[in-house]
N, C-alpha and C. Protein backbone atom coordinates (compact mmCIF):
# COMPACT_ATOMS: atom_id res chain seq x y z
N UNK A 1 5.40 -100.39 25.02
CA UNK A 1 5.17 -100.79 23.64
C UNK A 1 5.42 -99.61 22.70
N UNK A 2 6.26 -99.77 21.46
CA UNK A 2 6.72 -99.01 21.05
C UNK A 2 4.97 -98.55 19.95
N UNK A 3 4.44 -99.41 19.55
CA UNK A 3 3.64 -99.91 18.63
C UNK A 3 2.29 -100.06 19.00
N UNK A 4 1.65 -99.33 20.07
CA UNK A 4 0.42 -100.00 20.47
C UNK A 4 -0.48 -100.18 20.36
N UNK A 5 -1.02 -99.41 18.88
CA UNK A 5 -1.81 -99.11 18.18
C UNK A 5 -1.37 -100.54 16.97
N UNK A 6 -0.79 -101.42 17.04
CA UNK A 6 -0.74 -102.04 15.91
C UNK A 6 -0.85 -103.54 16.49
N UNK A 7 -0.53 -104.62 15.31
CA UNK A 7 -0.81 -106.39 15.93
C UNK A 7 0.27 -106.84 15.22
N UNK A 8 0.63 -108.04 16.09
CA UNK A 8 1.52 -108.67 15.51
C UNK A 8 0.46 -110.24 15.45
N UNK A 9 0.09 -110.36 14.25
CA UNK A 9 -1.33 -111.67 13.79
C UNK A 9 0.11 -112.91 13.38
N UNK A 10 0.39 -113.99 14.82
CA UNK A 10 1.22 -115.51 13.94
C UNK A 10 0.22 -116.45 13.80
N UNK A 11 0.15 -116.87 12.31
CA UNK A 11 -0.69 -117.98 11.92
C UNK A 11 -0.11 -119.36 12.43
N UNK A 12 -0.48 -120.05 12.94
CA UNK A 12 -0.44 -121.22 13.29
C UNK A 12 -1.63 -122.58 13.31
N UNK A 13 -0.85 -123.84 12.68
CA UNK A 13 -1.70 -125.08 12.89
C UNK A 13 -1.55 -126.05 14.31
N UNK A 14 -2.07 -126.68 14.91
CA UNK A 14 -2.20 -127.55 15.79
C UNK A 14 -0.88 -128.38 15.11
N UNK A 15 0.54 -129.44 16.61
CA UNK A 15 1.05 -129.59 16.27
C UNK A 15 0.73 -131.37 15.87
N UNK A 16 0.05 -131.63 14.61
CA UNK A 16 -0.59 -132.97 14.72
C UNK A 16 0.68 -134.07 14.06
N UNK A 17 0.96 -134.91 14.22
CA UNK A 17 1.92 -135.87 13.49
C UNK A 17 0.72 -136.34 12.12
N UNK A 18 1.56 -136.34 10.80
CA UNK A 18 0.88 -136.88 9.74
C UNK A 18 0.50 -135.24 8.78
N UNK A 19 0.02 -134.06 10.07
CA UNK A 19 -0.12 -133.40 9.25
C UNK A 19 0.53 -131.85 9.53
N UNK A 20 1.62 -131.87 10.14
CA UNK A 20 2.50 -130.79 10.40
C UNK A 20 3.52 -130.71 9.94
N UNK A 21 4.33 -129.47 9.20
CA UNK A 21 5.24 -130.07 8.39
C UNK A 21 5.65 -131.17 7.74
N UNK A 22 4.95 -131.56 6.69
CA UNK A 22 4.62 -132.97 6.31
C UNK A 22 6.26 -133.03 5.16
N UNK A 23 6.91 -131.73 4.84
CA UNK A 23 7.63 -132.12 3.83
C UNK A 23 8.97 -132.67 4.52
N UNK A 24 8.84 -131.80 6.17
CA UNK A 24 9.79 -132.59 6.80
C UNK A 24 9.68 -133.96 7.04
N UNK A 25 8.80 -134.79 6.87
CA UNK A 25 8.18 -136.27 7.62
C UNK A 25 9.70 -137.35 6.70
N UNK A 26 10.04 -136.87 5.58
CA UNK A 26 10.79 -137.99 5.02
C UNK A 26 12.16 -138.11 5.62
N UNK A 27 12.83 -136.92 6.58
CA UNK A 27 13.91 -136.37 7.62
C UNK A 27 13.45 -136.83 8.68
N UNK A 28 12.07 -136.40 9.57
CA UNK A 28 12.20 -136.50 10.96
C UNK A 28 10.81 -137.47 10.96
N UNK A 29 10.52 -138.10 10.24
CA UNK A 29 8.95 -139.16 10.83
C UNK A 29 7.58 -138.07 11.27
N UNK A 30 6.68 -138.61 10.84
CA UNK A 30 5.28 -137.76 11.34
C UNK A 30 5.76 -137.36 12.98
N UNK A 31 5.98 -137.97 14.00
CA UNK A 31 5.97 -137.17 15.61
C UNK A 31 7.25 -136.36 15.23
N UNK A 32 8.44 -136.57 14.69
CA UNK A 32 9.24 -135.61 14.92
C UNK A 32 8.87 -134.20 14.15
N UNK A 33 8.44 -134.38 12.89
CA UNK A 33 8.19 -132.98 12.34
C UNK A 33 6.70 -132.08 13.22
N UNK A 34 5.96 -133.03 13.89
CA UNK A 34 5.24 -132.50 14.56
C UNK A 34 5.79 -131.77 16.15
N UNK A 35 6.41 -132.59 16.59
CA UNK A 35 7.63 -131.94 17.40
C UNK A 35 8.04 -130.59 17.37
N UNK A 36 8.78 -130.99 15.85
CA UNK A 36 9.66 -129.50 15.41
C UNK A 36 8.45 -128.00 15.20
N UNK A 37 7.72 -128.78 14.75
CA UNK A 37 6.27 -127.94 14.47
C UNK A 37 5.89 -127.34 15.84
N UNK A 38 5.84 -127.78 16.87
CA UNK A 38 5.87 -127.29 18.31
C UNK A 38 6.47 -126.03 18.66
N UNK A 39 7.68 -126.45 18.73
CA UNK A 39 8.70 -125.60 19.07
C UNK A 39 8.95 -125.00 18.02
N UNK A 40 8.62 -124.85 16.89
CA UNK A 40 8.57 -123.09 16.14
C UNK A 40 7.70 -122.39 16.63
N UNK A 41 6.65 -123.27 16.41
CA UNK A 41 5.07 -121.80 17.26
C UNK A 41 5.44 -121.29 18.34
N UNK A 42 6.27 -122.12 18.81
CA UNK A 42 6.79 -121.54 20.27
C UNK A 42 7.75 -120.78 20.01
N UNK A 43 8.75 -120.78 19.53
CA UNK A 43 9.84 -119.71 19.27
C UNK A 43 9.26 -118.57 18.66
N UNK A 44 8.10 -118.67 17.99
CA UNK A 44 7.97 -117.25 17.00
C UNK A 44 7.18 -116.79 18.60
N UNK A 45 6.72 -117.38 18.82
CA UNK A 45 5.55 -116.44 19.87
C UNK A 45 6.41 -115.78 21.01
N UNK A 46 7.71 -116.93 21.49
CA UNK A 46 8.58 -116.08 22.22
C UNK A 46 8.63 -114.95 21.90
N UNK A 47 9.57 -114.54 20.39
CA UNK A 47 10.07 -113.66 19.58
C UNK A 47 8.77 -112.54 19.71
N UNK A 48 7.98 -112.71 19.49
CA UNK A 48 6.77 -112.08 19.16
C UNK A 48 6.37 -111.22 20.52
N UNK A 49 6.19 -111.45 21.45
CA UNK A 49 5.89 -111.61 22.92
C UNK A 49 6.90 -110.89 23.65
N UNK A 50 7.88 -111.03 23.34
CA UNK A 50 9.65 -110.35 23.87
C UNK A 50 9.57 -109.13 23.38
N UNK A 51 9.34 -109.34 22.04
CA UNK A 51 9.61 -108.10 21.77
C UNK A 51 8.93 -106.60 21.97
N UNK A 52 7.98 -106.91 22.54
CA UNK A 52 6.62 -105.45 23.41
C UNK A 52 6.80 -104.49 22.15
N UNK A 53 6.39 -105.08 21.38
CA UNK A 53 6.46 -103.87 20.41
C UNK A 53 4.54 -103.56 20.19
N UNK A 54 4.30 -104.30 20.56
CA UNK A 54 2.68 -104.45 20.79
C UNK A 54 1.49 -105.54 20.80
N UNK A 55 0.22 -105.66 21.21
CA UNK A 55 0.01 -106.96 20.98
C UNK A 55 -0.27 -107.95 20.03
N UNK A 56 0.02 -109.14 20.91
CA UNK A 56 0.15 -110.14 19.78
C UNK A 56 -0.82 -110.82 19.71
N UNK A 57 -1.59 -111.72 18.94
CA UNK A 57 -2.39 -112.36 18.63
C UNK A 57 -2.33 -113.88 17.65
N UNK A 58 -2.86 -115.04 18.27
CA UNK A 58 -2.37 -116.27 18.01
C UNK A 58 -4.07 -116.96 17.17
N UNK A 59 -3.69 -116.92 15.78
CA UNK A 59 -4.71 -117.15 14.58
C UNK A 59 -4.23 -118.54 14.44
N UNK A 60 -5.19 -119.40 14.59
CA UNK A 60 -5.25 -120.70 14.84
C UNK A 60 -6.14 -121.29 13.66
N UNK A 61 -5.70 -122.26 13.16
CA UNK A 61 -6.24 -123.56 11.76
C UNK A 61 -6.81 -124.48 12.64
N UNK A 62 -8.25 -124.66 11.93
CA UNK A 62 -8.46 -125.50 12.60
C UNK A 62 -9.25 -125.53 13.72
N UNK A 63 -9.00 -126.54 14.71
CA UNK A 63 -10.17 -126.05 16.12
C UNK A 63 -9.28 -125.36 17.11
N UNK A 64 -9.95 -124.08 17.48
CA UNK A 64 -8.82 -123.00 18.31
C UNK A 64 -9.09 -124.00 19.68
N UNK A 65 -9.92 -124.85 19.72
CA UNK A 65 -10.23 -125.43 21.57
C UNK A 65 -8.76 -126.08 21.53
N UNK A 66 -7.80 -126.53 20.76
CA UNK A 66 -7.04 -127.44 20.60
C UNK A 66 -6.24 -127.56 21.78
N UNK A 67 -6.00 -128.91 22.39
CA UNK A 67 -4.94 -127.97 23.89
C UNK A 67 -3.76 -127.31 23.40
N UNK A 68 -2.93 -127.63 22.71
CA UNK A 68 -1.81 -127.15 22.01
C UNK A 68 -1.91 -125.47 22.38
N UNK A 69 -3.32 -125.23 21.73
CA UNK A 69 -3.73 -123.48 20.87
C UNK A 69 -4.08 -123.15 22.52
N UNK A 70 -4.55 -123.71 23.80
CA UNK A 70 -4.84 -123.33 24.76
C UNK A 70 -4.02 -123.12 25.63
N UNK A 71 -2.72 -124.11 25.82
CA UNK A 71 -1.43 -123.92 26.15
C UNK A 71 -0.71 -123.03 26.15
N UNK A 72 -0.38 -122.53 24.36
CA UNK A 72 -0.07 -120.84 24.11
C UNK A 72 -0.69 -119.92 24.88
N UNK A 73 -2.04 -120.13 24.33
CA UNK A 73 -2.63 -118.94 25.23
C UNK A 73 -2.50 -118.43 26.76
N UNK A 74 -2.49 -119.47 27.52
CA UNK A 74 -2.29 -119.41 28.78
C UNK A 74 -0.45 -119.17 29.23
N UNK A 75 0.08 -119.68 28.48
CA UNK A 75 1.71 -119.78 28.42
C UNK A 75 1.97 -118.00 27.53
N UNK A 76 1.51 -117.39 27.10
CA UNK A 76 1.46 -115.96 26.57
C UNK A 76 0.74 -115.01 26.67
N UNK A 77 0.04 -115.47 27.62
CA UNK A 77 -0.99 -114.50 27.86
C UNK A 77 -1.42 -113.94 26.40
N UNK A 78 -1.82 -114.37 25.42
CA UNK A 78 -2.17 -113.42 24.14
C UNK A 78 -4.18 -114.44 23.55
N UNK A 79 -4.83 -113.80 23.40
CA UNK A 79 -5.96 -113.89 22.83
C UNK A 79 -5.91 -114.73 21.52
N UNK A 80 -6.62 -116.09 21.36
CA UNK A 80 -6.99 -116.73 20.06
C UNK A 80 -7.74 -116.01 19.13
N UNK A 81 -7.45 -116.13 18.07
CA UNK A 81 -8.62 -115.86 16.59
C UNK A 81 -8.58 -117.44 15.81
N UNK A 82 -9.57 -117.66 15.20
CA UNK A 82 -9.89 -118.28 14.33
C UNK A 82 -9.84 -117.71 13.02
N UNK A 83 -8.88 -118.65 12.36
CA UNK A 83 -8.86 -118.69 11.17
C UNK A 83 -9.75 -118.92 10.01
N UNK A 84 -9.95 -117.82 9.22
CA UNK A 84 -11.40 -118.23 7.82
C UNK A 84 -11.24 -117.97 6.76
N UNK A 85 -11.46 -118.69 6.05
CA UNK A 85 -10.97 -118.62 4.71
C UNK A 85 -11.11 -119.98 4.31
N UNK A 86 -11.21 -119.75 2.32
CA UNK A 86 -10.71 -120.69 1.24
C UNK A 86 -9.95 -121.47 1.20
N UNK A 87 -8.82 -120.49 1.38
CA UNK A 87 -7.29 -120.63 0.87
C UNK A 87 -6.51 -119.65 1.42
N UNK A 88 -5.54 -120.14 1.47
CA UNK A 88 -4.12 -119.19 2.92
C UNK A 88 -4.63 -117.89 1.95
N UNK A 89 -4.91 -117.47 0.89
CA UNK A 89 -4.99 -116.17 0.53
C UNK A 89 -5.87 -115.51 0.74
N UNK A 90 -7.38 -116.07 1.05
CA UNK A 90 -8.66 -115.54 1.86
C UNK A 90 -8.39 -115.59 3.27
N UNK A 91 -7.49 -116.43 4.28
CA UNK A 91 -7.25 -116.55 5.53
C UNK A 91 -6.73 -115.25 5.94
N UNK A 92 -5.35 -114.95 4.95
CA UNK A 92 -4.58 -113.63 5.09
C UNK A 92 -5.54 -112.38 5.24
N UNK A 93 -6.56 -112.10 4.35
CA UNK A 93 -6.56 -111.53 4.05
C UNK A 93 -7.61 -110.52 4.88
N UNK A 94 -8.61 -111.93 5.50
CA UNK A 94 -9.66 -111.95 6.32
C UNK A 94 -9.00 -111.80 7.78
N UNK A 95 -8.05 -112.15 8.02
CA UNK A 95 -7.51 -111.81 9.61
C UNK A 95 -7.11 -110.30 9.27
N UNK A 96 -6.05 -109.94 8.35
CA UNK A 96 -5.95 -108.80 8.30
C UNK A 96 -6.95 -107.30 8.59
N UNK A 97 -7.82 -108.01 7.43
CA UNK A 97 -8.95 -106.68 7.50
C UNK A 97 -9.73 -107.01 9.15
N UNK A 98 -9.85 -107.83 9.53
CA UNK A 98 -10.64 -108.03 11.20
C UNK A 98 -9.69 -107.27 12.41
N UNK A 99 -8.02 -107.53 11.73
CA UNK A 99 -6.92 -106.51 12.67
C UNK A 99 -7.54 -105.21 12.49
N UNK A 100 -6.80 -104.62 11.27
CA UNK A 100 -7.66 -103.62 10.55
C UNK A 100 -8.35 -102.66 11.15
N UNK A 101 -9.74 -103.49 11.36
CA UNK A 101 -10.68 -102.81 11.99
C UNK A 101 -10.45 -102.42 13.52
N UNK A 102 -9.10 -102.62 13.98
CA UNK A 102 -9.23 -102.13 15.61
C UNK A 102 -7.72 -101.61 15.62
N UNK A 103 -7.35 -101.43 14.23
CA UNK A 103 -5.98 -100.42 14.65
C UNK A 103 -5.21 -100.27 13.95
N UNK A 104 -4.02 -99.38 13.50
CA UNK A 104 -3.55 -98.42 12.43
C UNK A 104 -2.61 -99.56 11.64
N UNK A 105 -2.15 -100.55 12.36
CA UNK A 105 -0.88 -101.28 11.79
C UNK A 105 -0.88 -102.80 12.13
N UNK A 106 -1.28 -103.67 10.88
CA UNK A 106 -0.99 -105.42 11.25
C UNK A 106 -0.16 -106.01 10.78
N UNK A 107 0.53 -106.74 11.37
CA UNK A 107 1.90 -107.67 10.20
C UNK A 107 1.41 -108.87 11.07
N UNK A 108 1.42 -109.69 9.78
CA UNK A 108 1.00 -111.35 9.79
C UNK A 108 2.42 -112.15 9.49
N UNK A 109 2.32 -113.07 10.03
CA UNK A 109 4.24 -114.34 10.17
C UNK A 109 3.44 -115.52 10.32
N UNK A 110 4.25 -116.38 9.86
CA UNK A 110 4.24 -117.89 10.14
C UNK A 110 5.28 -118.22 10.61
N UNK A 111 5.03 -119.87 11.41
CA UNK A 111 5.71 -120.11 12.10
C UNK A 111 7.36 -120.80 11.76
N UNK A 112 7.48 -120.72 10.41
CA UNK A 112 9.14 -121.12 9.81
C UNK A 112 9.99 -120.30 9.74
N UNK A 113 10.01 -119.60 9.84
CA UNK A 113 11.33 -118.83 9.88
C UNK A 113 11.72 -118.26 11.66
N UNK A 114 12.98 -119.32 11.75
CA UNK A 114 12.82 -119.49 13.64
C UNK A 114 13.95 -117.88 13.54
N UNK A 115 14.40 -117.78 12.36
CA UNK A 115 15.58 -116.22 12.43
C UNK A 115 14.78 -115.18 12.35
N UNK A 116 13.90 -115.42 12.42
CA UNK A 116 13.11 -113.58 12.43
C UNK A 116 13.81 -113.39 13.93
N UNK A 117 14.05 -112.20 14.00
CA UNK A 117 13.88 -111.52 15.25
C UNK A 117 13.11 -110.56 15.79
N UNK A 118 13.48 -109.69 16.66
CA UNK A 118 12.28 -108.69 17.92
C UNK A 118 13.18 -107.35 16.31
N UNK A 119 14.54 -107.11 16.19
CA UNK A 119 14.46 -106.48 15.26
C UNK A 119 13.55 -106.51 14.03
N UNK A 120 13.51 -107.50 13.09
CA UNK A 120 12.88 -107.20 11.76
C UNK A 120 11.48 -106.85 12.62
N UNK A 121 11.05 -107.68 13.47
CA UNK A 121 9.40 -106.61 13.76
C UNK A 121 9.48 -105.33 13.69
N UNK A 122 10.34 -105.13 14.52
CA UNK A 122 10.17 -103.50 14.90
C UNK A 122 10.73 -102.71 12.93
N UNK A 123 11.51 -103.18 12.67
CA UNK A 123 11.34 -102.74 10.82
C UNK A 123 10.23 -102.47 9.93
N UNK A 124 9.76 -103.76 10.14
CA UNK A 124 8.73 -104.46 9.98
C UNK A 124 7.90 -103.07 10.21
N UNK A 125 7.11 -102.81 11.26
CA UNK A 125 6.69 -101.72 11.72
C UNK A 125 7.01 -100.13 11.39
N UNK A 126 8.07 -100.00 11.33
CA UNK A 126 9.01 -98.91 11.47
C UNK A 126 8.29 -98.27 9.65
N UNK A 127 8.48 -99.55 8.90
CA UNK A 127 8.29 -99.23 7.23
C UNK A 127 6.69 -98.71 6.95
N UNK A 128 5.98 -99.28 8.00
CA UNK A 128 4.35 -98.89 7.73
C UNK A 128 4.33 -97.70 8.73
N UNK A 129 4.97 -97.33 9.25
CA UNK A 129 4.96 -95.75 10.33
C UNK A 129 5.71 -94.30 9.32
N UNK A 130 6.06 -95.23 8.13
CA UNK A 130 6.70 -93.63 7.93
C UNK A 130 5.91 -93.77 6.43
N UNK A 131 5.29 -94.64 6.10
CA UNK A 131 3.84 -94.15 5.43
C UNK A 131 3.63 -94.94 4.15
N UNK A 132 4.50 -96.44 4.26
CA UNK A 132 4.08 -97.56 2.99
C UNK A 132 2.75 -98.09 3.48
N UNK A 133 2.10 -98.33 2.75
CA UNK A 133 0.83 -99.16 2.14
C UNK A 133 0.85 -100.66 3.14
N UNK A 134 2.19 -100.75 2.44
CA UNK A 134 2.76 -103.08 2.77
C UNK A 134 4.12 -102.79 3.02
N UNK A 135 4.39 -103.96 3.92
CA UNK A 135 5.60 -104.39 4.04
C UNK A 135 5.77 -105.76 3.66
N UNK A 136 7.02 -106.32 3.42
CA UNK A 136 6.61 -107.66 2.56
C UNK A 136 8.29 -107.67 3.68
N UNK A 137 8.50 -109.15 3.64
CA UNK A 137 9.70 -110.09 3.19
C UNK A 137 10.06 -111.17 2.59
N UNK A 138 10.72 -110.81 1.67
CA UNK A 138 11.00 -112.18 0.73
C UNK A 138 11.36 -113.27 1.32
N UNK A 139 10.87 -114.37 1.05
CA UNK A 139 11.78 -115.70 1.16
C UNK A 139 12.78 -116.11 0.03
N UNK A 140 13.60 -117.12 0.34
CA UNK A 140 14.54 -117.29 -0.30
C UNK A 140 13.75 -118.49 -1.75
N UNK A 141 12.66 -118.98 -1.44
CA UNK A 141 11.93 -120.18 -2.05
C UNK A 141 11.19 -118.99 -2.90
N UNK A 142 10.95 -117.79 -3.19
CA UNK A 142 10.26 -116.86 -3.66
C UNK A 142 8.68 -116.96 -3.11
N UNK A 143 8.76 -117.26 -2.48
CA UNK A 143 7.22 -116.61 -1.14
C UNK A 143 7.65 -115.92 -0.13
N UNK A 144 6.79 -114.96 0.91
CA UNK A 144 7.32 -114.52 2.00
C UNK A 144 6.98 -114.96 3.56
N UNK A 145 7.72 -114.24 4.56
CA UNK A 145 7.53 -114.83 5.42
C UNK A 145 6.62 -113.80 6.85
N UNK A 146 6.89 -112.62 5.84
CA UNK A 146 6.16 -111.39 6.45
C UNK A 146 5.39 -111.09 5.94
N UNK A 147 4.15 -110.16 6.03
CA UNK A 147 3.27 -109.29 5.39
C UNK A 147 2.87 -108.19 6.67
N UNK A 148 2.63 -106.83 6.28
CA UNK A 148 2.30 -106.08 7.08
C UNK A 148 1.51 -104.97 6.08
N UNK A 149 0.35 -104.88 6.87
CA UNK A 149 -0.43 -103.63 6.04
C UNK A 149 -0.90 -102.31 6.94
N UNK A 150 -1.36 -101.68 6.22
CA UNK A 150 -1.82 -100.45 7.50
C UNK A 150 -3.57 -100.06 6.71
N UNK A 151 -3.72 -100.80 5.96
CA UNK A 151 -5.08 -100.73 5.49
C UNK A 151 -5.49 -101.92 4.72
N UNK A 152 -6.84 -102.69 4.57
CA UNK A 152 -7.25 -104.46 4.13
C UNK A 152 -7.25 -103.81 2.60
N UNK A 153 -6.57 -105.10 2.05
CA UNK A 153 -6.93 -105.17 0.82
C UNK A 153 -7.21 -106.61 0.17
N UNK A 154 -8.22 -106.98 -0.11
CA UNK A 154 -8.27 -108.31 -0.79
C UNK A 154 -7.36 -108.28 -2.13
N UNK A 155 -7.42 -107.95 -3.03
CA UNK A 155 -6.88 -108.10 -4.06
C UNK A 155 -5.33 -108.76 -4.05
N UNK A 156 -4.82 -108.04 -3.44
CA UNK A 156 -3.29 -108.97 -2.86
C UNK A 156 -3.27 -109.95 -3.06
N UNK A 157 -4.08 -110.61 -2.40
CA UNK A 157 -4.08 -112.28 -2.48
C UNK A 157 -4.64 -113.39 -2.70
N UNK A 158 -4.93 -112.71 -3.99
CA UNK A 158 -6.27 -113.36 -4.98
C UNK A 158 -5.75 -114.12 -6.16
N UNK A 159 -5.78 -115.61 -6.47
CA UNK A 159 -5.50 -116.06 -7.46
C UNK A 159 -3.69 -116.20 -7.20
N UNK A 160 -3.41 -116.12 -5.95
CA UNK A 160 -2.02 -116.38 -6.53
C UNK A 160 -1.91 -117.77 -5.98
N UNK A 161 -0.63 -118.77 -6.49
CA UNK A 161 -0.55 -120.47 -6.61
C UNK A 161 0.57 -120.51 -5.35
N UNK A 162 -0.27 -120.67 -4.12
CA UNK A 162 0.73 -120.88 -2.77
C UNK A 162 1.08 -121.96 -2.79
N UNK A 163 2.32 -121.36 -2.22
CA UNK A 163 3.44 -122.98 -2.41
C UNK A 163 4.45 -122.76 -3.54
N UNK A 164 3.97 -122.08 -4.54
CA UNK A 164 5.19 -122.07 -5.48
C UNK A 164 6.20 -120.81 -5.39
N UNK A 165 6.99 -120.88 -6.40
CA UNK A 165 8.04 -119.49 -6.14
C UNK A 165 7.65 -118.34 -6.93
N UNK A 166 6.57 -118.52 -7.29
CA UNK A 166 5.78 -117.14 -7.65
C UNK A 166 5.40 -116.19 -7.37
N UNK A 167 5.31 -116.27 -6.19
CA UNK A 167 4.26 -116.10 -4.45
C UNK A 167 4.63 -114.47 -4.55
N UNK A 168 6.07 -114.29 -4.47
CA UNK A 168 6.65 -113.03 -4.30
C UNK A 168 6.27 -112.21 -5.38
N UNK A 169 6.79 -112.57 -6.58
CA UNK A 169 6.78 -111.77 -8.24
C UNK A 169 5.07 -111.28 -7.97
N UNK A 170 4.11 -112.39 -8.00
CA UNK A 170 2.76 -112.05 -7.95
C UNK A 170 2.38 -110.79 -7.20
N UNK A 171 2.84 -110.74 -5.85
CA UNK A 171 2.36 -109.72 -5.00
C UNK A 171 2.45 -108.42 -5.25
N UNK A 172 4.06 -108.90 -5.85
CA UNK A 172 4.38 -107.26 -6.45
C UNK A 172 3.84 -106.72 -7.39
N UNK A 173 3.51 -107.66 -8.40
CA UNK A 173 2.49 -106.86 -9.74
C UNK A 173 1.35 -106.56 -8.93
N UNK A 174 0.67 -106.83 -8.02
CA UNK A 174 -1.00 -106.89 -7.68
C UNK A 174 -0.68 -105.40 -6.81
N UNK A 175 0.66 -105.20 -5.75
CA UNK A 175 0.57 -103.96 -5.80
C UNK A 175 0.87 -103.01 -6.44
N UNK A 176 1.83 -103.46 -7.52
CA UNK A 176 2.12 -102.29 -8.39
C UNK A 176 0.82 -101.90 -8.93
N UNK A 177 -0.42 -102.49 -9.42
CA UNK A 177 -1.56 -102.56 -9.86
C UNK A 177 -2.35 -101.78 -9.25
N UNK A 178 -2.13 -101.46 -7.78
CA UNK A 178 -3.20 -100.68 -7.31
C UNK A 178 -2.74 -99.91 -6.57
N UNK A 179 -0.94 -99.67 -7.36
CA UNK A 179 -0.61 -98.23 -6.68
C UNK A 179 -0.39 -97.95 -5.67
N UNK A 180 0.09 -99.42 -4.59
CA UNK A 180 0.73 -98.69 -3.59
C UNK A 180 1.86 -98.43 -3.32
N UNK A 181 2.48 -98.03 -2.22
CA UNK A 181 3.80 -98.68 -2.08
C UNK A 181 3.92 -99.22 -1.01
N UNK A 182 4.67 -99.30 -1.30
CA UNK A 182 5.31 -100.66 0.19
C UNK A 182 7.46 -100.64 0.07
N UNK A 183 7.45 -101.40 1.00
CA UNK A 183 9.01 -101.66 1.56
C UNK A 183 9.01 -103.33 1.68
N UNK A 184 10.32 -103.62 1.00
CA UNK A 184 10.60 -104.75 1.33
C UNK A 184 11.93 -105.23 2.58
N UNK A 185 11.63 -106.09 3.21
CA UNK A 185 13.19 -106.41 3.99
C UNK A 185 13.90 -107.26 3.13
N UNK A 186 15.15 -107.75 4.48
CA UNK A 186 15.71 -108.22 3.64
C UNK A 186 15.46 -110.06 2.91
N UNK A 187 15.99 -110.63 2.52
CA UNK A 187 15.51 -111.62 1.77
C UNK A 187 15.98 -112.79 2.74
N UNK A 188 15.21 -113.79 3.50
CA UNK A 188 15.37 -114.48 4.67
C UNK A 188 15.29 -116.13 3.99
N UNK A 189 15.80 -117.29 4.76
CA UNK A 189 15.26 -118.68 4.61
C UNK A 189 14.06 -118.79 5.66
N UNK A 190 13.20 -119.46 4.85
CA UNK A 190 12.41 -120.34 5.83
C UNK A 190 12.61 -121.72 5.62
N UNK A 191 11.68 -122.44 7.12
CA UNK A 191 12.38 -123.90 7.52
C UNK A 191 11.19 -124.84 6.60
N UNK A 192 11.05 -125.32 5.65
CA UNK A 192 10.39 -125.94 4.62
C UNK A 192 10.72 -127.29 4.28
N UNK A 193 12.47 -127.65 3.99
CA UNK A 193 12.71 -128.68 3.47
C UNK A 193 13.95 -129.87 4.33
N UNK A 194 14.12 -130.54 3.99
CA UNK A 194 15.06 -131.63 4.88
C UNK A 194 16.23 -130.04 4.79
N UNK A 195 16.70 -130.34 3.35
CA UNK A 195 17.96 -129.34 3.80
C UNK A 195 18.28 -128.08 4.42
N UNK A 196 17.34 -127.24 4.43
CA UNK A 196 16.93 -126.62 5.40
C UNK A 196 17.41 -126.63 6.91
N UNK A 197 17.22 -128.02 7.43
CA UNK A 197 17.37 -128.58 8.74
C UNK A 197 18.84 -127.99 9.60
N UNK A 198 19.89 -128.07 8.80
CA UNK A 198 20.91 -127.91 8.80
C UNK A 198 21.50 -126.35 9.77
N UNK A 199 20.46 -125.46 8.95
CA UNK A 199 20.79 -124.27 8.99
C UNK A 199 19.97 -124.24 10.57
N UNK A 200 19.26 -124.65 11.63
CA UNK A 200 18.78 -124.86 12.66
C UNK A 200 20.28 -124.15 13.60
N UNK A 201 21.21 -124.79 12.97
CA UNK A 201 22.50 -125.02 13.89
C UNK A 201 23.08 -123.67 14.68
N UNK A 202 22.84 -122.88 13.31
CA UNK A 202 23.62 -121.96 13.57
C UNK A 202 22.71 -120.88 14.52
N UNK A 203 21.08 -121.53 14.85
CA UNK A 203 20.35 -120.38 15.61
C UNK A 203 20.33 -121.17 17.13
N UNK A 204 21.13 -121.89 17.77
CA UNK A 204 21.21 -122.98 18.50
C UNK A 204 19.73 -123.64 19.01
N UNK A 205 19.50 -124.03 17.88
CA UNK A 205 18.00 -124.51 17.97
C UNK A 205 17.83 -126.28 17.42
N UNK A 206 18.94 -126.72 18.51
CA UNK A 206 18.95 -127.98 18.12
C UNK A 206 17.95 -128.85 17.58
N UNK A 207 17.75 -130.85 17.02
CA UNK A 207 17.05 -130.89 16.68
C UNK A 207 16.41 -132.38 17.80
């Protein structure tokens, strides 16, 4: 492990039909977007897991007993957390600082963006080792799909309107605000909308 002092925290929901990727449901029907919802958690955790850059940890919505969330576990050998929080911005923020507390470096992912690779982690990483605050990556919808810190900060992710394309602009004033710095990568799609679907093709991640 290049990283072993640090976590790689993927948020994930149980893959339920009705309420998993719901914006896909009007493309693939409640079981198929729950489906597809499957096999991302599974691809990021591959990705995640492959890459030994250090351990990983699987933050679960919801009830962690889920078989789905027990499956992973046993299929990755990697340890559940429970998810707590308000709002995805108290969830973030509260897994973070609990990483935090047991080691120098955390970057948090969700499960849409199936193009991350074992590279951007190790970037990912690489940007909080030579002495930024945050690492961020933009999405193309203006939210991100990364976050990585090397110390908790609530303020980050307080009051900002998830879901919209603000997500990004916001973060950056809240750190410009308290003076840190940070590194951004580069600017990625995540898998969100029917059209979206498309772009699956080119990662041969049929549907």
């Amino acid at each position: 492990m290049l990283f072993p002092d640090a976590r790689i925290l993927v948020f994930a929901k149980a893959p339920l039909p009705g309420h998993s990727k719901t914006r896909l449901i009007p493309a693939l029907g409640e079981q198929g977007a729950a489906d597809l919802h499957e096999r991302l958690v599974k691809r990021t955790l591959i990705t995640a897991t492959e890459a030994a850059l250090c351990p990983v940890e699987l933050w679960c919505a919801g009830d962690m007993n889920h078989p789905f969330f027990r499956q992973c576990q046993a299929q990755f050998s990697i340890p559940l957390q429970q998810q707590r929080g308000a709002d995805l911005g108290e969830l973030m923020a509260n897994a973070l600082e609990s990483a935090l507390a047991h080691c120098r470096y955390a970057i948090l992912i969700g499960t849409d963006c199936p193009a991350t690779t074992a590279d951007d982690l190790q970037a990912a990483f690489t940007a909080l080792a030579q002495g930024n605050d945050c690492v961020l990556r933009p999405a193309e919808d203006g939210g991100y799909v990364l976050i990585g810190l090397s110390k908790p900060n609530h303020f980050i992710f307080q009051d900002i309107h998830w879901g919209s394309d603000k997500v990004m602009q916001a973060t950056r004033e809240r750190l410009k605000a308290i003076q840190w710095r940070w590194h951004e990568l580069d600017t990625i799609w995540d898998l969100d909308r029917p059209i979206d679907l498309a772009r699956l093709e080119s990662l041969e991640f049929p549907l």
